[in-house]
Protein backbone atom coordinates (compact mmCIF):
# COMPACT_ATOMS: atom_id res chain seq x y z
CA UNK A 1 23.23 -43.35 -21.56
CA UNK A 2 20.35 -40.60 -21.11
CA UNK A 3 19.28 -39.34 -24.18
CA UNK A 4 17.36 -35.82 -23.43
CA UNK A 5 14.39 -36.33 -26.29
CA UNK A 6 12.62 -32.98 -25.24
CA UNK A 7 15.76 -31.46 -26.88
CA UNK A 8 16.27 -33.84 -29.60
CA UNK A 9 12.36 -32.96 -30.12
CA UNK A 10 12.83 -29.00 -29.75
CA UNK A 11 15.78 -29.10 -32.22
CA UNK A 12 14.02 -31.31 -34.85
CA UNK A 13 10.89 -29.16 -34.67
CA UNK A 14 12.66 -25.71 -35.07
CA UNK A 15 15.02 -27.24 -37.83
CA UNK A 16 13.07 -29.80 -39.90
CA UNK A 17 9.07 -28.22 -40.04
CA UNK A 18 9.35 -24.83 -37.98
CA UNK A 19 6.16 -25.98 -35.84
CA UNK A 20 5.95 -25.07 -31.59
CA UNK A 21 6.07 -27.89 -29.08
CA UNK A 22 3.66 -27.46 -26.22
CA UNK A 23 3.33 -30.19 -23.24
CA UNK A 24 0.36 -30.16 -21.35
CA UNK A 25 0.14 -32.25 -18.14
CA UNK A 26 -3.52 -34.37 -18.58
CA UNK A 27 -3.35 -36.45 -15.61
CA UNK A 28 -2.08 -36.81 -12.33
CA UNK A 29 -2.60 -40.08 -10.98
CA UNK A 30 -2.46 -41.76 -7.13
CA UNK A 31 -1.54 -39.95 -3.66
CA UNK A 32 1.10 -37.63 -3.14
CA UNK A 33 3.55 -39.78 -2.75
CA UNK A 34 3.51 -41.83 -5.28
CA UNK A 35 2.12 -39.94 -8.28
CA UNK A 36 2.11 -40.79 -11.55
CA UNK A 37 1.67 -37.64 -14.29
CA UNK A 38 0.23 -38.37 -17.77
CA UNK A 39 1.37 -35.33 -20.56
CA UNK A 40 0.23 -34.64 -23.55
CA UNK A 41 2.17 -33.31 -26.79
CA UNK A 42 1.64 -31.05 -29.44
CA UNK A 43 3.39 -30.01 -32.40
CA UNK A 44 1.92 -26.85 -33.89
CA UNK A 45 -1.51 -27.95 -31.93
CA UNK A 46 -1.47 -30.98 -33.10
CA UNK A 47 -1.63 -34.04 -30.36
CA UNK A 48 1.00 -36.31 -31.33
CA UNK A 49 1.82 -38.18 -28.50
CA UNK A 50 1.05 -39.26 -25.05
CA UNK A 51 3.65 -40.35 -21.79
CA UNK A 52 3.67 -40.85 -18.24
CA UNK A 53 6.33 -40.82 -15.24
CA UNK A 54 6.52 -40.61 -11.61
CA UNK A 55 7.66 -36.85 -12.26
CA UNK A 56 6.51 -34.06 -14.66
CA UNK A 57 10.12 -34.38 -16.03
CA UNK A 58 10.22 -37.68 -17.04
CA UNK A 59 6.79 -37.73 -18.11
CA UNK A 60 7.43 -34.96 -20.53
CA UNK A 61 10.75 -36.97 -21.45
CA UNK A 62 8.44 -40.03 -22.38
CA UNK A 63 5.86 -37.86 -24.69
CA UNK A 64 8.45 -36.21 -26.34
CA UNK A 65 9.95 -39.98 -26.90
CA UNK A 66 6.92 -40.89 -28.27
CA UNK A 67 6.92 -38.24 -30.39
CA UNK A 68 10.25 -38.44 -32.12
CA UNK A 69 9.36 -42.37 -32.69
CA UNK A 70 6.21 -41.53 -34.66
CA UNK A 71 7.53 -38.99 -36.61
CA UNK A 72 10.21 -41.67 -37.68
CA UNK A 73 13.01 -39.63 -35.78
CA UNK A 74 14.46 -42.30 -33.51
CA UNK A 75 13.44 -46.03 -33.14
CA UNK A 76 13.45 -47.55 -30.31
């Protein structure tokens, strides 16, 4: 089962504290092709969590993971 945690993120931030999610890519990592993308995320400017993938997707999928287990939304 894939669980889409940037939406399970976006949906707990609009209906639980009302506070913007920004991703910010920090890193890209190794040759072309075979890259590995470090992101950043942010809750209301806040840096929260940290993930990395071999694409910007499931890098950002990874943070936002992150995320929801430190704020006590999901465990894992």
């Amino acid at each position: 089962m894939n669980i889409d945690y940037k939406s399970l993120l976006q949906e707990y931030s609009q209906n639980e504290v009302n506070k913007k999610v920004k991703y910010v890519l920090s890193a890209e990592i190794g040759p072309d092709n075979n890259k590995t993308f470090l992101y950043d995320v942010f809750l209301d400017g806040e840096l929260l969590a940290k993930g990395e993938g071999s694409s910007k997707k499931k890098a950002q999928q990874m943070a936002a993971k992150e995320c929801l287990i430190k704020l006590g939304e999901i465990y894992e």
